[in-house]
C-alpha atoms as a PDB file:
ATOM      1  CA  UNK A   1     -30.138 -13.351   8.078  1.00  0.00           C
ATOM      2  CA  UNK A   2     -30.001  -9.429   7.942  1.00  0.00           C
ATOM      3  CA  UNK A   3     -30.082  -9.231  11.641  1.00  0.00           C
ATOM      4  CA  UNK A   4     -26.857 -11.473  11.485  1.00  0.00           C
ATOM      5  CA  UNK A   5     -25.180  -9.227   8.411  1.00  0.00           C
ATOM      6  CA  UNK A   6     -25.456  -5.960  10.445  1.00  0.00           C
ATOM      7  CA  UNK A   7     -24.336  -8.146  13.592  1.00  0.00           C
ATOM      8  CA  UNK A   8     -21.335  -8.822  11.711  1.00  0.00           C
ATOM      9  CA  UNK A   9     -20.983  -5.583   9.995  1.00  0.00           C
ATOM     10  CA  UNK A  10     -20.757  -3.570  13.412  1.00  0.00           C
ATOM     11  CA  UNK A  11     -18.278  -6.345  15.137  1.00  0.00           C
ATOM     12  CA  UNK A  12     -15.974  -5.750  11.630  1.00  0.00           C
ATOM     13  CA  UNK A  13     -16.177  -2.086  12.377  1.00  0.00           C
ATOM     14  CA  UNK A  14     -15.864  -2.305  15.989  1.00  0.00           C
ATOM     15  CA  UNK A  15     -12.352  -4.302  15.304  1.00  0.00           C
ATOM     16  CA  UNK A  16     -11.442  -2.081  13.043  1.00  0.00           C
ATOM     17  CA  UNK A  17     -11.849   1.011  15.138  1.00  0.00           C
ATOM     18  CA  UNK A  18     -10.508  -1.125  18.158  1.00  0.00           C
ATOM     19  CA  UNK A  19      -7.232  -1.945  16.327  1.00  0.00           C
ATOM     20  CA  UNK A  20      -4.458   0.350  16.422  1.00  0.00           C
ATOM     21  CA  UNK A  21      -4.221   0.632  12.757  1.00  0.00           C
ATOM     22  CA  UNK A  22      -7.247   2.880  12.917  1.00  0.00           C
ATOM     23  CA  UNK A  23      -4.885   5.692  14.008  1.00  0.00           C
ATOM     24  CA  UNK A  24      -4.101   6.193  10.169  1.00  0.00           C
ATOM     25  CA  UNK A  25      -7.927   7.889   9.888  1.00  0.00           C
ATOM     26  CA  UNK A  26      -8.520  11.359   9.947  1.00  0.00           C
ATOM     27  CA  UNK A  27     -10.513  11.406  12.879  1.00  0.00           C
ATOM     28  CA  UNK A  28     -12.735  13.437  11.165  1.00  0.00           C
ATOM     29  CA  UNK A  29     -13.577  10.839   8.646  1.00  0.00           C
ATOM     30  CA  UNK A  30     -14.039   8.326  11.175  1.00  0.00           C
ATOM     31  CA  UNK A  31     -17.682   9.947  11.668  1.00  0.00           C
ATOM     32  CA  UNK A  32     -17.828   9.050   7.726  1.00  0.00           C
ATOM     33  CA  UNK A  33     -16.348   5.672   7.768  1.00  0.00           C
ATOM     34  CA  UNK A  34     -16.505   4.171   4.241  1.00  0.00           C
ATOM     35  CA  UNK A  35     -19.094   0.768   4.094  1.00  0.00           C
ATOM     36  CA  UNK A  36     -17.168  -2.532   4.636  1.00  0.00           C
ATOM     37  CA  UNK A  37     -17.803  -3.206   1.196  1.00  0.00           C
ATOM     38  CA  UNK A  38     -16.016  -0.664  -0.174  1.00  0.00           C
ATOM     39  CA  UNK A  39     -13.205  -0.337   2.829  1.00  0.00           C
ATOM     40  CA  UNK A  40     -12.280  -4.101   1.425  1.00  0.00           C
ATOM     41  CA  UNK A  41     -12.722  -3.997  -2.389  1.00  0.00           C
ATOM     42  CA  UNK A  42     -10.073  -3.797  -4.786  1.00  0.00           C
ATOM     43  CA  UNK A  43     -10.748  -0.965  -6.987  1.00  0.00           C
ATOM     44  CA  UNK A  44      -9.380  -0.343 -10.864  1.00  0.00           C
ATOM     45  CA  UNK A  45      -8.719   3.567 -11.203  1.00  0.00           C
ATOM     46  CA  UNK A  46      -8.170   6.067 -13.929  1.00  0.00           C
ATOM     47  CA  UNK A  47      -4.689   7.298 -14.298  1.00  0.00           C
ATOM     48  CA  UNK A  48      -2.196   9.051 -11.788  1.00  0.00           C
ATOM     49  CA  UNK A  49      -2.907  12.541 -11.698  1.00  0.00           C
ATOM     50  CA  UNK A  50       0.509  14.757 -12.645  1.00  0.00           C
ATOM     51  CA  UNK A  51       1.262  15.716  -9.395  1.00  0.00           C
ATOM     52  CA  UNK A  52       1.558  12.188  -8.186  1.00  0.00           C
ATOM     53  CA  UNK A  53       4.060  11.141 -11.259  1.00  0.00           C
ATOM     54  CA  UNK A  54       6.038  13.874 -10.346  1.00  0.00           C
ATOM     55  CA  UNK A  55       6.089  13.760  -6.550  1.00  0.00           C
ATOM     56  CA  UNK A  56       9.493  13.675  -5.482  1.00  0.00           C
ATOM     57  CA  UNK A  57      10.064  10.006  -2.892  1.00  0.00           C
ATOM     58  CA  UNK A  58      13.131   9.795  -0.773  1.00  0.00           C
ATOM     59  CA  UNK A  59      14.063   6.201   0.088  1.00  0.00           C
ATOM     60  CA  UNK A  60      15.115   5.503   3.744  1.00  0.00           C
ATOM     61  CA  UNK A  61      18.788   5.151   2.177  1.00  0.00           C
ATOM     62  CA  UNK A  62      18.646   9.103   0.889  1.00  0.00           C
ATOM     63  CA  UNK A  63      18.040   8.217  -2.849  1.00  0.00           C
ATOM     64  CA  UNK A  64      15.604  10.606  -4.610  1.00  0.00           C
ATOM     65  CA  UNK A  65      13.435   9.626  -7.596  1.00  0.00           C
ATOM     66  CA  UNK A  66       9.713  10.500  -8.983  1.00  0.00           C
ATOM     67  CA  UNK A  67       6.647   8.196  -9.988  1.00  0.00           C
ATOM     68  CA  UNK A  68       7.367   8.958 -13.451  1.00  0.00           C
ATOM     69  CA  UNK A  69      10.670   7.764 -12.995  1.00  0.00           C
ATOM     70  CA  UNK A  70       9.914   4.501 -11.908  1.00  0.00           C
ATOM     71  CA  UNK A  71       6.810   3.687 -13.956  1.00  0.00           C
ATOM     72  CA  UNK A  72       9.202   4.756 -17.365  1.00  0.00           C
ATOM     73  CA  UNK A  73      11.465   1.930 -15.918  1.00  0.00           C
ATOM     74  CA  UNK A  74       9.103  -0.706 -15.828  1.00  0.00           C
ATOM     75  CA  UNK A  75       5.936  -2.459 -16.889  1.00  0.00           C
ATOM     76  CA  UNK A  76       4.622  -2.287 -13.247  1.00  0.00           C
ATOM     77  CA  UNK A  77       4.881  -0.428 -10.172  1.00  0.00           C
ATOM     78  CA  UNK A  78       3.539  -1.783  -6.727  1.00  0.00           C
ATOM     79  CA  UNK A  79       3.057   0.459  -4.294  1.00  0.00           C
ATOM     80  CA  UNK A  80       2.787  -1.080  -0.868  1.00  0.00           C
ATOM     81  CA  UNK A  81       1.700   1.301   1.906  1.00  0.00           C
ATOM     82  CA  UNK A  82       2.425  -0.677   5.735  1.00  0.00           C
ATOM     83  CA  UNK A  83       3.390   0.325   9.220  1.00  0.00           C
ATOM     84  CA  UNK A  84       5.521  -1.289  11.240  1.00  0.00           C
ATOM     85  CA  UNK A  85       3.230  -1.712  13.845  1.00  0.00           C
ATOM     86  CA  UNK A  86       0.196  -3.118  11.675  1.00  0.00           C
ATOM     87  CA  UNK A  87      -0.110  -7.286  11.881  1.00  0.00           C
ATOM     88  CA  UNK A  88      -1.506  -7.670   8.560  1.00  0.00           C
ATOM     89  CA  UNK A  89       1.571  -5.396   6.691  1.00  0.00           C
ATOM     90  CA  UNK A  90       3.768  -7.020   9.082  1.00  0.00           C
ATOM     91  CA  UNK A  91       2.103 -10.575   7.696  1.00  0.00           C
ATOM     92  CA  UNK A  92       2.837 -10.058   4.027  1.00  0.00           C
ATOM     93  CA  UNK A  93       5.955  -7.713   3.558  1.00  0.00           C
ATOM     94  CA  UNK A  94       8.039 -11.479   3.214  1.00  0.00           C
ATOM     95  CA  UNK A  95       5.294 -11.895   0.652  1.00  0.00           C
ATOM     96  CA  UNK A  96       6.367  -8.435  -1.129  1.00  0.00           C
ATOM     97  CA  UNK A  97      10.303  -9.618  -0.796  1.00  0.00           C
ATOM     98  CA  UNK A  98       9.613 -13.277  -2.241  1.00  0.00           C
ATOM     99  CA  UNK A  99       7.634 -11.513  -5.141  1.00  0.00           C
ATOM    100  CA  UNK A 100       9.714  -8.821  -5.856  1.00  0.00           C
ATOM    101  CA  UNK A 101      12.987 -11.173  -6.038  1.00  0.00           C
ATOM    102  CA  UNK A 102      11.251 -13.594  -8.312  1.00  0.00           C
ATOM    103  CA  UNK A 103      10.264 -10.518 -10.531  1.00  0.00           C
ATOM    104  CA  UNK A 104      12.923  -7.772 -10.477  1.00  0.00           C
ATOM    105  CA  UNK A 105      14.469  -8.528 -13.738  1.00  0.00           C
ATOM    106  CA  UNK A 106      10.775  -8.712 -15.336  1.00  0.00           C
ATOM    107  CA  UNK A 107       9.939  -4.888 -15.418  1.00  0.00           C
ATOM    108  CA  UNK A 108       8.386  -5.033 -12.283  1.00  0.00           C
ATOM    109  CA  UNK A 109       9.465  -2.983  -9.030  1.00  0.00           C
ATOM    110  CA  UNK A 110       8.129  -2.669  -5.732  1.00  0.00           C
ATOM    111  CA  UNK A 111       8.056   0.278  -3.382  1.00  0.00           C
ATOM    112  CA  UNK A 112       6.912   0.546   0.186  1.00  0.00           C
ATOM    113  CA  UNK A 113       5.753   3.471   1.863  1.00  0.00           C
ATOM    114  CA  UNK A 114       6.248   3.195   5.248  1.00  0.00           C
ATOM    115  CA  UNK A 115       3.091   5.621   7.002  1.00  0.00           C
ATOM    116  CA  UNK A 116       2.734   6.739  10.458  1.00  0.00           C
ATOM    117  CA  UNK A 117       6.072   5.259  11.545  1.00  0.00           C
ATOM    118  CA  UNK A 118       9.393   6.662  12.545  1.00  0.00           C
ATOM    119  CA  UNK A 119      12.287   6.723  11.003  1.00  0.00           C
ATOM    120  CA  UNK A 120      14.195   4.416  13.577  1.00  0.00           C
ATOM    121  CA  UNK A 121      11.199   2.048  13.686  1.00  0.00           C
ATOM    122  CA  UNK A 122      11.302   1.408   9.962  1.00  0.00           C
ATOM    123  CA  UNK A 123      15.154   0.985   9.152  1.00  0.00           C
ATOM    124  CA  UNK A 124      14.894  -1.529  12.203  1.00  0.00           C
ATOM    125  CA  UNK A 125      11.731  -3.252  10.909  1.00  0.00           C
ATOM    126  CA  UNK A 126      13.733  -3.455   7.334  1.00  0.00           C
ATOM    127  CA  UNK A 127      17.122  -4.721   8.400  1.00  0.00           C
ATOM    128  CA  UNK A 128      15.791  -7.487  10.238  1.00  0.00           C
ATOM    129  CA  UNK A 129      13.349  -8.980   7.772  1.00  0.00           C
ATOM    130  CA  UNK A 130      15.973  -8.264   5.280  1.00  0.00           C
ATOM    131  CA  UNK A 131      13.668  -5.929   2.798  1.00  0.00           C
ATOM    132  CA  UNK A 132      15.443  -5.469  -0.547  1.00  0.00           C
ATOM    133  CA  UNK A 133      13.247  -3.343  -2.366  1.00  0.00           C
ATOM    134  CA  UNK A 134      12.869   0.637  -2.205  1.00  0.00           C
ATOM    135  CA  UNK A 135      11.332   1.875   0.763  1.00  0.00           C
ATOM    136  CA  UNK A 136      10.724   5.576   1.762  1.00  0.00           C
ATOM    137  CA  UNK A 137       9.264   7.191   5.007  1.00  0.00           C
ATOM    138  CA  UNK A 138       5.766   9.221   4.657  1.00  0.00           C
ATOM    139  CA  UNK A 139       6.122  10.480   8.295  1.00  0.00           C
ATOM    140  CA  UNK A 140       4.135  13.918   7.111  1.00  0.00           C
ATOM    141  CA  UNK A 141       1.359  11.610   4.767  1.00  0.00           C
ATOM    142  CA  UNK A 142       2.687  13.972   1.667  1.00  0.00           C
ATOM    143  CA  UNK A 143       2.298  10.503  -0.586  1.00  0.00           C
ATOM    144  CA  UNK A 144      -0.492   9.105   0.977  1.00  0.00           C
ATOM    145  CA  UNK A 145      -2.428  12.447   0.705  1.00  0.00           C
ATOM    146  CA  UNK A 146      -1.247  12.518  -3.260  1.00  0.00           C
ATOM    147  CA  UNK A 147      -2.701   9.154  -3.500  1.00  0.00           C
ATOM    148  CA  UNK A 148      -6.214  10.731  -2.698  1.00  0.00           C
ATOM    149  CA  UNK A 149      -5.349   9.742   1.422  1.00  0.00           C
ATOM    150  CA  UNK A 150      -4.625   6.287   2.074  1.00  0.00           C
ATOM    151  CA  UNK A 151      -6.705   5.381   5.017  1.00  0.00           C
ATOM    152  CA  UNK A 152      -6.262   1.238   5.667  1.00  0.00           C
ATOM    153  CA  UNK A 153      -3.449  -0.155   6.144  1.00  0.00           C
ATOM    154  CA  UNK A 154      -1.940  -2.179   4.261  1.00  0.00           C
ATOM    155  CA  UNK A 155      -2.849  -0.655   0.802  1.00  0.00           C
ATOM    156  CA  UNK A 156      -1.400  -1.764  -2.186  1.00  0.00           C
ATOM    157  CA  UNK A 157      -1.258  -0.051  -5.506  1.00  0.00           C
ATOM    158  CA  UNK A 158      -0.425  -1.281  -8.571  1.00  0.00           C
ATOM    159  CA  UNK A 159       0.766   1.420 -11.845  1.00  0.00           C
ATOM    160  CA  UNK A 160       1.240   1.006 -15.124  1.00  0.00           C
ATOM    161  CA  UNK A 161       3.955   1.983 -17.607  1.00  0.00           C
ATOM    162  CA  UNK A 162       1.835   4.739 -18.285  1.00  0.00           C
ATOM    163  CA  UNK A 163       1.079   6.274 -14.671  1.00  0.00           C
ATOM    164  CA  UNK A 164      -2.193   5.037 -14.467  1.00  0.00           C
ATOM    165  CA  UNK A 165      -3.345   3.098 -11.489  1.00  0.00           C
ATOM    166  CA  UNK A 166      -4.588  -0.005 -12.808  1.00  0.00           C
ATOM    167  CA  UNK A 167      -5.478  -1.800  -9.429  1.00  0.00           C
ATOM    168  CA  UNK A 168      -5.618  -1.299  -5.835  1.00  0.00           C
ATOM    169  CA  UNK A 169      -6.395  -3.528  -3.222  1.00  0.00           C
ATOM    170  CA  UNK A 170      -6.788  -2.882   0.374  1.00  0.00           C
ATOM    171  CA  UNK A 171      -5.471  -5.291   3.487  1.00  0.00           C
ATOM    172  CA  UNK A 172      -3.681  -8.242   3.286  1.00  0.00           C
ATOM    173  CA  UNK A 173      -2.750  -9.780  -0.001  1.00  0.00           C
ATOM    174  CA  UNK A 174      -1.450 -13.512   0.083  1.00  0.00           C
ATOM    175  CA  UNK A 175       1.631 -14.720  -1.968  1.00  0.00           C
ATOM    176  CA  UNK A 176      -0.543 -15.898  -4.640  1.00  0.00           C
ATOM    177  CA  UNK A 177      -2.792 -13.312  -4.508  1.00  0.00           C
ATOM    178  CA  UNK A 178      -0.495 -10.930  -5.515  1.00  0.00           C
ATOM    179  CA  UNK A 179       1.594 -13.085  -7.856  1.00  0.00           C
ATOM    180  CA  UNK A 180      -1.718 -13.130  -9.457  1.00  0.00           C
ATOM    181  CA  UNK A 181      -2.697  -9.871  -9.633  1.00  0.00           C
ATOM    182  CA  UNK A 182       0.887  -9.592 -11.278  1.00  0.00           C
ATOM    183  CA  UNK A 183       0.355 -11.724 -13.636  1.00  0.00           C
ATOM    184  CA  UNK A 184      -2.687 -10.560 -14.403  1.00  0.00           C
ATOM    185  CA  UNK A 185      -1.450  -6.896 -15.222  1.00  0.00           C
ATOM    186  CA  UNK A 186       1.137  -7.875 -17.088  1.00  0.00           C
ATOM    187  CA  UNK A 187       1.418  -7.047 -20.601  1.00  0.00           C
END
């Protein structure tokens, strides 16, 4: 049996480093590559530090707005980080669209941070899969890097009225995974 864990455990990393979504690692932590265990959990987190509630986020449309902004706006923030050359973001973004329609007059919003992506790429991505919510470009990793350096893709993150991160899950999330996880934070 633990001959067939690790067995599995190096073919999970081997796919991971195989896939092209590894390019969002500092290849300097890929010598330090975080245990499957923790690469896949979904963590519950202190709050945002200041810097991230007041980092500035331009939306692929021009329109400039902080953390703080949104959070004092609503009951819950999710933060989607995708590419739009990674299958699993690619997988749930209608997901994120269904959600976010059956939620946006419920004091919930949804912003994606597109990572590691162009400009072009990501207004084309957008347009044809019809994406209503805010999204903004992190072509330089300035949010991901005030996030404490997203390093899977996708990565979602979930924030409270009160700028504290109260979930965040790494990979793919379902439909009723994160309807759930919704619900669940919820006051």
């Amino acid at each position: 049996m633990v001959a067939a864990g690790g067995f599995l455990i190096g073919i999970i990393l081997f796919a991971q480093l195989a896939n092209p979504v590894h390019k969002i690692f500092d290849p300097l932590q890929v010598e330090k590559f975080v245990s499957i265990k923790q690469l896949f959990s979904t963590k519950t987190l202190e709050g945002v530090p200041a810097k991230i509630s007041d980092l500035t986020i331009t939306t692929i449309e021009g329109k400039q707005f902080t953390l703080r902004e949104l959070t004092g706006q609503n009951q819950l923030v999710v933060v989607n980080f995708w590419a739009s050359w990674c299958s699993p973001c690619i997988e749930e973004m209608p997901h994120f669209e269904k959600i976010h329609r059956d939620y946006q007059n419920k004091n919930v919003t949804f912003l994606g941070i597109a990572t590691k992506d162009s400009l072009s790429a990501v207004r084309k991505f957008i347009a044809q899969r019809e994406i209503t919510y805010k999204i903004a470009l992190d072509d330089q990793d300035k949010i991901a890097t005030a996030f404490g350096g997203v390093r899977f893709l996708p990565t979602t993150i979930f924030i409270d009225k009160q700028n504290n991160v109260v979930k965040i899950h790494r990979g793919y999330l379902s439909q009723r995974e994160l309807d759930k996880n919704i619900k669940d934070l919820l006051p």
